[in-house]
C-alpha atoms as a PDB file:
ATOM      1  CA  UNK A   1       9.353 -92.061 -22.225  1.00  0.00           C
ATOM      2  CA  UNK A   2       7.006 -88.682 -22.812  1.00  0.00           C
ATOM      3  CA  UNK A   3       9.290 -85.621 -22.947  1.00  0.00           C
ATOM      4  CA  UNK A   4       7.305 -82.224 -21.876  1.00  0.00           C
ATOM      5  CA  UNK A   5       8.929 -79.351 -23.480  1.00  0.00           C
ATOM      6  CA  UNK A   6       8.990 -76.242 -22.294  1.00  0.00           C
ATOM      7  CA  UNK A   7       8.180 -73.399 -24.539  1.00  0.00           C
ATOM      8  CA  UNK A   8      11.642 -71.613 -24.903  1.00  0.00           C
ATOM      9  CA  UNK A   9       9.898 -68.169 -25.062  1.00  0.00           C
ATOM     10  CA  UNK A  10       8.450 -68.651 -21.788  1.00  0.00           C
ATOM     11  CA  UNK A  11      11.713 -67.249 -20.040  1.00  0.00           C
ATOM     12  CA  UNK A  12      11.507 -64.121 -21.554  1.00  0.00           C
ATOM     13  CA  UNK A  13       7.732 -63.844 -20.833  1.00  0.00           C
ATOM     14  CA  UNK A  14       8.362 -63.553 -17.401  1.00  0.00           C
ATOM     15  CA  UNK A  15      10.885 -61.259 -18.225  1.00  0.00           C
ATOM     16  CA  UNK A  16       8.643 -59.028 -20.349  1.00  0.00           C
ATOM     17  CA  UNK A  17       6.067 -59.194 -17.288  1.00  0.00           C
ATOM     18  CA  UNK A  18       8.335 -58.205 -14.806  1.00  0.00           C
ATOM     19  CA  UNK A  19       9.912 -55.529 -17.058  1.00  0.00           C
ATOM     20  CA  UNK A  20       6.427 -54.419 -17.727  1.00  0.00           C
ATOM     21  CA  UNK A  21       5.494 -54.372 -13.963  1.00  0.00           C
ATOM     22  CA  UNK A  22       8.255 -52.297 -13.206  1.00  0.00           C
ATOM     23  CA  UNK A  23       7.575 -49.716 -15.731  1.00  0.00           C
ATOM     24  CA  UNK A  24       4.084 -49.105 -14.242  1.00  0.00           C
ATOM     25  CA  UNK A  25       5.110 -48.826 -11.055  1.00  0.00           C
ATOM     26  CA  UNK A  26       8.196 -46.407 -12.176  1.00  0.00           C
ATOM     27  CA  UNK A  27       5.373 -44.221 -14.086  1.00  0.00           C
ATOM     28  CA  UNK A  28       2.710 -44.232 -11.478  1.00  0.00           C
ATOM     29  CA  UNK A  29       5.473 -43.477  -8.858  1.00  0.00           C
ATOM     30  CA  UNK A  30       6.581 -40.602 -11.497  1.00  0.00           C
ATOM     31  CA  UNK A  31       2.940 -39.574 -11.332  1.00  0.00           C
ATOM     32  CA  UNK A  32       2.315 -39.372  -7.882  1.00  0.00           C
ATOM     33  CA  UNK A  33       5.840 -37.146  -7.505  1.00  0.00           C
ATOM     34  CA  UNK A  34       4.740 -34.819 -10.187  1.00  0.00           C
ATOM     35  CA  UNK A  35       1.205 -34.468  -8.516  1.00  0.00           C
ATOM     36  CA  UNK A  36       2.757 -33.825  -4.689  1.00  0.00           C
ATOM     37  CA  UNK A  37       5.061 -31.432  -6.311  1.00  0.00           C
ATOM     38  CA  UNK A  38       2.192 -29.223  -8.261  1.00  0.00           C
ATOM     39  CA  UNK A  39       0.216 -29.685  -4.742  1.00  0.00           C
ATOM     40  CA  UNK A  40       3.604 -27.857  -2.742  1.00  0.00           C
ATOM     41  CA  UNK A  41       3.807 -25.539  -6.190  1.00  0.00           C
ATOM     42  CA  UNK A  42      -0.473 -24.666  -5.437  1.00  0.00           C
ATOM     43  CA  UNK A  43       0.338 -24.416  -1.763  1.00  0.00           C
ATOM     44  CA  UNK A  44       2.991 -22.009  -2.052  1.00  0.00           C
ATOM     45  CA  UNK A  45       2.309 -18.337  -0.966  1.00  0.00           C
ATOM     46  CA  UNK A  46       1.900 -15.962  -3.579  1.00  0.00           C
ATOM     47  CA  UNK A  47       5.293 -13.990  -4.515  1.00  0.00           C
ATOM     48  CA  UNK A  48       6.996 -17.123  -4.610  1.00  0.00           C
ATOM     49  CA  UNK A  49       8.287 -16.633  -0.903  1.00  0.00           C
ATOM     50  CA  UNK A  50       8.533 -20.491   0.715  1.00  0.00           C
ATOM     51  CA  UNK A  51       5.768 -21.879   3.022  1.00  0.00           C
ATOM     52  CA  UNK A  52       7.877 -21.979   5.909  1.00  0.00           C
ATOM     53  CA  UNK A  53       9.017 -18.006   5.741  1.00  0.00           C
ATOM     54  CA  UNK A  54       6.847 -14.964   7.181  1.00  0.00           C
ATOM     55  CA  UNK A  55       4.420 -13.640   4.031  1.00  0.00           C
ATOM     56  CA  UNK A  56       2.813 -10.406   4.349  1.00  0.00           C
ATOM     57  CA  UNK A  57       0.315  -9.994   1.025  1.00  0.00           C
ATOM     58  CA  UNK A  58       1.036  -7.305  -1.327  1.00  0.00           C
ATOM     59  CA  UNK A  59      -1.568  -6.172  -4.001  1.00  0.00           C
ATOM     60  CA  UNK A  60       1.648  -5.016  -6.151  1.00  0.00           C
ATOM     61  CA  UNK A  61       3.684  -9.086  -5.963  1.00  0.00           C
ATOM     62  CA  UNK A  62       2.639 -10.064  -9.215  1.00  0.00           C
ATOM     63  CA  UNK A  63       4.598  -7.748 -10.558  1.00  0.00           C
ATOM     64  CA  UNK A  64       7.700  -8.223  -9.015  1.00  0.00           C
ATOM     65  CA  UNK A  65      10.514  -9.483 -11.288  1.00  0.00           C
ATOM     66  CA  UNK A  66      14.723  -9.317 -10.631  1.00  0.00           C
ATOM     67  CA  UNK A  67      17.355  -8.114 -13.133  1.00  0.00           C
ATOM     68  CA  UNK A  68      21.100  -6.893 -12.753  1.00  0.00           C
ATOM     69  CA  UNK A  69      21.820  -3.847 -11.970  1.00  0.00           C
ATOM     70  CA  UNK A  70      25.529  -2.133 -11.891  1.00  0.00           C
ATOM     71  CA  UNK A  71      25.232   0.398  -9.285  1.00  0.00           C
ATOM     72  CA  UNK A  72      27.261   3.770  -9.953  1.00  0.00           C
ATOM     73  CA  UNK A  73      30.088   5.112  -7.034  1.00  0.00           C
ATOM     74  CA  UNK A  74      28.350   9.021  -7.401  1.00  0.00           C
ATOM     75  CA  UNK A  75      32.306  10.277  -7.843  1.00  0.00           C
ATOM     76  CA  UNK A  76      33.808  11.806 -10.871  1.00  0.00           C
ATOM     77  CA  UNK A  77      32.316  11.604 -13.820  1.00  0.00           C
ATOM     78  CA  UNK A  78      29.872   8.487 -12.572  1.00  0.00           C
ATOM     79  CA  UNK A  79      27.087  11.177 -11.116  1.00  0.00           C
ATOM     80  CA  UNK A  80      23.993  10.256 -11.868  1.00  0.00           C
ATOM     81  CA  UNK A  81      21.210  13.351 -11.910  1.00  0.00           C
ATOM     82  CA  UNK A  82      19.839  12.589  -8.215  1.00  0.00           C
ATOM     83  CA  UNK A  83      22.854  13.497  -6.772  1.00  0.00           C
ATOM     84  CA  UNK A  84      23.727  16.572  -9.045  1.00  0.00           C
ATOM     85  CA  UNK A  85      23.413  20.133  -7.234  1.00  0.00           C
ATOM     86  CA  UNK A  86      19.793  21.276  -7.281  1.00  0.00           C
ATOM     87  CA  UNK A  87      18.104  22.201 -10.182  1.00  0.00           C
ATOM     88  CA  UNK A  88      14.707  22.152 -11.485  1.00  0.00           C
ATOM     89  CA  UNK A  89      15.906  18.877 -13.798  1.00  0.00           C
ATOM     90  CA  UNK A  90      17.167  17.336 -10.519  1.00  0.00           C
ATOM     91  CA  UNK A  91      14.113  18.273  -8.622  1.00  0.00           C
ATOM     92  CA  UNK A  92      11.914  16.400 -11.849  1.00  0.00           C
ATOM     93  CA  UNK A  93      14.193  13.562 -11.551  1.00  0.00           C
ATOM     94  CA  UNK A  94      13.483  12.927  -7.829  1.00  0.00           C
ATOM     95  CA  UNK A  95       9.801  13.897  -7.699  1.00  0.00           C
ATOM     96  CA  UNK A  96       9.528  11.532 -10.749  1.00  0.00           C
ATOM     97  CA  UNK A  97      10.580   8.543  -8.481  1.00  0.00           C
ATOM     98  CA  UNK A  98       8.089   8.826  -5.834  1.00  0.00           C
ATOM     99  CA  UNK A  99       5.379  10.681  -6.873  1.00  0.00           C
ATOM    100  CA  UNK A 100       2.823   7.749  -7.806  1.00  0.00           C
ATOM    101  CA  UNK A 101       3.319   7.240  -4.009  1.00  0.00           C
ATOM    102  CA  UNK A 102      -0.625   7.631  -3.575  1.00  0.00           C
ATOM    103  CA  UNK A 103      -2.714   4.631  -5.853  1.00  0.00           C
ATOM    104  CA  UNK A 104      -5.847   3.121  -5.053  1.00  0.00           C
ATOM    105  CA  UNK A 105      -6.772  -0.980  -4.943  1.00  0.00           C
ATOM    106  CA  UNK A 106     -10.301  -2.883  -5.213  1.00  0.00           C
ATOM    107  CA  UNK A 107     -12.083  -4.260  -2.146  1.00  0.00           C
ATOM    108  CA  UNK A 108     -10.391  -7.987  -2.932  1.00  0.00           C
ATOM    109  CA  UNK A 109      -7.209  -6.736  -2.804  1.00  0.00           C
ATOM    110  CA  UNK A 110      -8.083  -4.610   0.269  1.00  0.00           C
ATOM    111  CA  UNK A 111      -9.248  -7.560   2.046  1.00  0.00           C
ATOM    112  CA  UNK A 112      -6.225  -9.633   1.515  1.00  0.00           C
ATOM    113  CA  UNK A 113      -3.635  -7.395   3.312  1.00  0.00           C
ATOM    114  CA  UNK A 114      -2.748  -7.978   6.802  1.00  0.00           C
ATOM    115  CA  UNK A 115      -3.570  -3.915   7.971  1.00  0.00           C
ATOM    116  CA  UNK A 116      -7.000  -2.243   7.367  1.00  0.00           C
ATOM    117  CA  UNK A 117      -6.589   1.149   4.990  1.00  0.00           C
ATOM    118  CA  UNK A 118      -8.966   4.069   4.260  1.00  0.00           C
ATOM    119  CA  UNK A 119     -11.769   4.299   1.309  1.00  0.00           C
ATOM    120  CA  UNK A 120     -11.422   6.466  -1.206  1.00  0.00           C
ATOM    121  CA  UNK A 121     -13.978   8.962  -0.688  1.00  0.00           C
ATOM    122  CA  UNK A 122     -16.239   8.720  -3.504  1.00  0.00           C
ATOM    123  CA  UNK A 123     -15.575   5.532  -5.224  1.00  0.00           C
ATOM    124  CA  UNK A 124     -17.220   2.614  -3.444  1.00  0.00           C
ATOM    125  CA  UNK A 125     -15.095  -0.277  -3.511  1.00  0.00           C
ATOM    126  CA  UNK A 126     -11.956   1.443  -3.878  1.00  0.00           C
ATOM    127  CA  UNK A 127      -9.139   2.010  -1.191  1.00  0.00           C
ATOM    128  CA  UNK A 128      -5.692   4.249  -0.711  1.00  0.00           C
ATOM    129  CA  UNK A 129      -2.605   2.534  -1.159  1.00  0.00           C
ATOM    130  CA  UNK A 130       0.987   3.707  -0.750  1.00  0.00           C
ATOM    131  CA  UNK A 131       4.422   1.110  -1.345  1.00  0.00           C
ATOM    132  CA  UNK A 132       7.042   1.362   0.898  1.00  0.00           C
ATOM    133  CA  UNK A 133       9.140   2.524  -1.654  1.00  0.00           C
ATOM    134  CA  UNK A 134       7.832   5.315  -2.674  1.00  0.00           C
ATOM    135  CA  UNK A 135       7.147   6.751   0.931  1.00  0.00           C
ATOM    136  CA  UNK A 136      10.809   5.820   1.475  1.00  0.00           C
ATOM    137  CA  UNK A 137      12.365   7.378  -1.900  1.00  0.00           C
ATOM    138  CA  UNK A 138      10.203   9.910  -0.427  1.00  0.00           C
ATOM    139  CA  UNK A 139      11.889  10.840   2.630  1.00  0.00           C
ATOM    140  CA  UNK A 140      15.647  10.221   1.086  1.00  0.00           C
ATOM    141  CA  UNK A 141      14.395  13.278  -1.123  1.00  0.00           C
ATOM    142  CA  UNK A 142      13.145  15.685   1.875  1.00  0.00           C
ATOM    143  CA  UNK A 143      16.733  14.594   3.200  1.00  0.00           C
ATOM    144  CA  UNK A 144      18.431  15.841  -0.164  1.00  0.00           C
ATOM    145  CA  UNK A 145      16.509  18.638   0.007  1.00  0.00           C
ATOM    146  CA  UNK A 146      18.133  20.009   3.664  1.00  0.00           C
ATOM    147  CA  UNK A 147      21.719  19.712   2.240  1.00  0.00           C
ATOM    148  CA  UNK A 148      20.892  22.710   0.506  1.00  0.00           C
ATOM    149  CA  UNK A 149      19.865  25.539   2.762  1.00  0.00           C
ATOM    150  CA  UNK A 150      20.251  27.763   0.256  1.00  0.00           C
ATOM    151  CA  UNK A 151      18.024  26.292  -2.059  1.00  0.00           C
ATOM    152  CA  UNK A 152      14.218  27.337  -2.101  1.00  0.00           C
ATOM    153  CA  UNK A 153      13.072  24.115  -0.039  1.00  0.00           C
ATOM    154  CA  UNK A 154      10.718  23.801   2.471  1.00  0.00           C
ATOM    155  CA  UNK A 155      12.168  23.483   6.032  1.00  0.00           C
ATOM    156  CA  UNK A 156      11.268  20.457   7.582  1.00  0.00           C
ATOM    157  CA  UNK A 157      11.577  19.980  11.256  1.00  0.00           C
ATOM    158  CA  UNK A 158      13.457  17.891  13.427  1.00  0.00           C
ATOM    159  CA  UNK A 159      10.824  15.572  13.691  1.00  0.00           C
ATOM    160  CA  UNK A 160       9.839  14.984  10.322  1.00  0.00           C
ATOM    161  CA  UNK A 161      13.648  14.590   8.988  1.00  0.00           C
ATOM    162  CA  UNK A 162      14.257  11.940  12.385  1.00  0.00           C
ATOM    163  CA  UNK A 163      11.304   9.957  11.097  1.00  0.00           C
ATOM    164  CA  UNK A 164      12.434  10.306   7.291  1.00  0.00           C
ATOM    165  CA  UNK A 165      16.142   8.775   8.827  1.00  0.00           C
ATOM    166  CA  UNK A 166      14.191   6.149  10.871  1.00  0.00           C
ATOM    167  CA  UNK A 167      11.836   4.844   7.721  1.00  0.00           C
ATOM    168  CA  UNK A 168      15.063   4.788   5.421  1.00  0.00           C
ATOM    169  CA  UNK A 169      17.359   2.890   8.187  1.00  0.00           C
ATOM    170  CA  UNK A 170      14.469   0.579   8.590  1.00  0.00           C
ATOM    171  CA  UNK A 171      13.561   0.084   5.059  1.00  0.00           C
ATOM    172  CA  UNK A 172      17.521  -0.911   4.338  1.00  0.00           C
ATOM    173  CA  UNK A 173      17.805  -2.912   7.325  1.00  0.00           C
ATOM    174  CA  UNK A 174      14.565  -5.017   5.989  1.00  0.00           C
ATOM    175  CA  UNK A 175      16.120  -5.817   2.573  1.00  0.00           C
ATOM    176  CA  UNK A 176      19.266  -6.344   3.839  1.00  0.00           C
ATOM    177  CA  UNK A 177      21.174  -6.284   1.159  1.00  0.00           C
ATOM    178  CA  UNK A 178      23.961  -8.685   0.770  1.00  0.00           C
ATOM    179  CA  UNK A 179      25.892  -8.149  -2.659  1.00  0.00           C
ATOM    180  CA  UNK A 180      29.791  -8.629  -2.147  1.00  0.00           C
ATOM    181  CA  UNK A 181      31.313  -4.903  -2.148  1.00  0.00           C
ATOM    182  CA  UNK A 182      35.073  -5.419  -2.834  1.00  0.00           C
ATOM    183  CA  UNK A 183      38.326  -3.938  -2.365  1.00  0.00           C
ATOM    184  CA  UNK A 184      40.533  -3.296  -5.227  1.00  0.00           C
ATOM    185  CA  UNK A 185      44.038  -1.779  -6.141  1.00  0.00           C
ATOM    186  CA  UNK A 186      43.528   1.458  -7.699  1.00  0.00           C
ATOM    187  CA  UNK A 187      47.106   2.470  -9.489  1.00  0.00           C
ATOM    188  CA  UNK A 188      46.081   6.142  -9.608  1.00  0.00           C
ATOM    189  CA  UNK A 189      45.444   6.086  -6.035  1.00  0.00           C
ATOM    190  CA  UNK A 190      48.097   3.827  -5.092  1.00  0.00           C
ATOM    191  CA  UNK A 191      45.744   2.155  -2.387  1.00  0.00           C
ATOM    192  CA  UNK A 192      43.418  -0.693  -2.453  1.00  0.00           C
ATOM    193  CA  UNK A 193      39.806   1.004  -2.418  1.00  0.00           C
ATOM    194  CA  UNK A 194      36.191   0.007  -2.051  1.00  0.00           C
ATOM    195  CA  UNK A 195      34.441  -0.135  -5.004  1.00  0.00           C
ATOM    196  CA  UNK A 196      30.407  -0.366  -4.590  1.00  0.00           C
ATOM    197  CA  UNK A 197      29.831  -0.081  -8.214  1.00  0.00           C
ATOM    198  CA  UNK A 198      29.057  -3.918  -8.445  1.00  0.00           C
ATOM    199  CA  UNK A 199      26.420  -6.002 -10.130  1.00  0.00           C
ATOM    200  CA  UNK A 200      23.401  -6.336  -7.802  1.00  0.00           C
ATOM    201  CA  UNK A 201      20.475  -8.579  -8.075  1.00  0.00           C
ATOM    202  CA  UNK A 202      17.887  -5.992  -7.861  1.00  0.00           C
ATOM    203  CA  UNK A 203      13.784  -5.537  -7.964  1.00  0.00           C
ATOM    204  CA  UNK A 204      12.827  -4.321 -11.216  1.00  0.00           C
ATOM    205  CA  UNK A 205      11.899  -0.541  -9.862  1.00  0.00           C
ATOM    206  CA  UNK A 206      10.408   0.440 -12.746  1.00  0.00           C
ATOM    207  CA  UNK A 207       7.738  -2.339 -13.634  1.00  0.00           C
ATOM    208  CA  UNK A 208       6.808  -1.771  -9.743  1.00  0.00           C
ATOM    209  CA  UNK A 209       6.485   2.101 -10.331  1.00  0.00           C
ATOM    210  CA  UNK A 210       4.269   1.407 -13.668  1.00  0.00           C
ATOM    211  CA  UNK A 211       2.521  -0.623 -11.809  1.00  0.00           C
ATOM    212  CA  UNK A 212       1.661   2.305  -9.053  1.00  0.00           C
ATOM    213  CA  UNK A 213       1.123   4.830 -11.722  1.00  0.00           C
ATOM    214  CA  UNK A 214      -1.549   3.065 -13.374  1.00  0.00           C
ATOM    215  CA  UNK A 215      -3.472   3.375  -9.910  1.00  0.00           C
ATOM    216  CA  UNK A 216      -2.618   7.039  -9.037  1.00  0.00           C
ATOM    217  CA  UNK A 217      -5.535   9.088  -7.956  1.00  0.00           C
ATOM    218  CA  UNK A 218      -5.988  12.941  -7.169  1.00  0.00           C
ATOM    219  CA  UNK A 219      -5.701  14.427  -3.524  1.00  0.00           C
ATOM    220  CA  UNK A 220      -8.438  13.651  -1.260  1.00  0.00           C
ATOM    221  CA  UNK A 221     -10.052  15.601   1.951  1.00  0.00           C
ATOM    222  CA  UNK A 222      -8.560  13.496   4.252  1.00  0.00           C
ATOM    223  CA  UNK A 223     -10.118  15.014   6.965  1.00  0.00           C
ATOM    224  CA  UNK A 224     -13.794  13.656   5.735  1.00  0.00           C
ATOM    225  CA  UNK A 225     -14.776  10.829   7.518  1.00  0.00           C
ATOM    226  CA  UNK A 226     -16.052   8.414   5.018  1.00  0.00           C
ATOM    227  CA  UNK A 227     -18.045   5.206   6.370  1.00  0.00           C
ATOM    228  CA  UNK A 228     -17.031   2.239   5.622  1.00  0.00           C
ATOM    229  CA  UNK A 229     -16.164  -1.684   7.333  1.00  0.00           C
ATOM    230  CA  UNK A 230     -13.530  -3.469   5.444  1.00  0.00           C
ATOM    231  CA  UNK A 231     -15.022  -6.671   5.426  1.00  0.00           C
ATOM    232  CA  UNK A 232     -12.168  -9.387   6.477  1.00  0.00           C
ATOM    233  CA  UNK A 233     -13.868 -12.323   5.992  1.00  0.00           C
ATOM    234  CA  UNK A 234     -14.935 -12.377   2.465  1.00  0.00           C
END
């Protein structure tokens, strides 16, 4: 009688091959996963706002970054300088916040936003620009400014300070801001009071505003036409 022997390393052969098998697929699935997810990442509208929400382009999202802010109650001793009586210092403080409100962009970044804007007159290529912010911060200041009749301020009329109330309602409305203000026993007071002066997620203002003043240009005769087609397509 012939015996046939088996090779006893045979067994785990086939193991080793189907171990092996599985491991390619495993890293080629890993692959393709990695590759659909840098495809989404590619995809993705610039200012890292999700595919499937509204995205309006704007030339200042790159700079955009969040850090935590405590927010101060503007009673007591927690005053901060914008809310102090008038004073030339104050009036610094506030014109300091919006007054890069005017700042110019190139033709590419022109083209990209969803609303055609003026050229600057003068320099071909280059358009006006203003943030919401600023225009906003703005008209909170011409608001500030009407507390104080007796202050040397410019009158503003009805008009003007309705719009300035309509652009800030708006503008809060639109970020919607949704930090937890709490209520909290105050033994002075004997009461539970609000307290505001929370932690916030907020928009780093100031990279936002460095990024404006870097683009700040002198006042223009707006009333010259200057010719010009934004080109759309290109």
């Amino acid at each position: 009688m012939v015996y046939h022997y088996k090779p006893l390393n045979s067994g785990w052969e086939n193991v080793r091959q189907r171990h092996s098998w599985r491991l390619q697929a495993s890293l080629t699935l890993s692959v393709i996963l990695n590759l659909a997810f840098l495809w989404a990442w590619i995809m993705q509208p610039r200012g890292g706002v999700a595919s499937n929400e509204p995205y309006i382009y704007s030339p200042a999202e790159d700079v955009v970054r969040h850090k935590l802010v405590k927010f101060t109650r503007g009673l007591a001793n927690d005053i901060p300088i914008y809310e102090r009586r008038p004073s030339p210092a104050v009036d610094a403080a506030w014109n300091d916040l919006w007054s890069v409100a005017q700042t110019k962009i190139s033709r590419p970044e022109a083209v990209k936003m969803p609303n055609k804007t003026w050229p600057l007159l003068g320099e071909d290529g280059t358009y006006i620009l203003a943030l919401d912010v600023f225009h906003q911060l703005h008209c909170l200041d011409i608001l500030r400014q009407q507390l104080h009749p007796d202050s040397n301020y410019t009158r503003v009329s009805g008009a003007h300070a309705r719009h300035c109330i309509g652009a800030i309602r708006q503008g809060l409305m639109c970020s919607a801001d949704i930090t937890p203000i709490v209520w909290q026993w105050s033994d002075k007071l004997k009461i539970a009071e609000q307290r505001d002066d929370v932690v916030h997620v907020c928009r780093d203002y100031h990279r936002i505003r460095d990024w404006a003043s870097e683009r700040v240009f002198e006042d223009i005769d707006f009333t010259k036409y200057v010719a010009d087609e934004l080109d759309f397509s290109t």
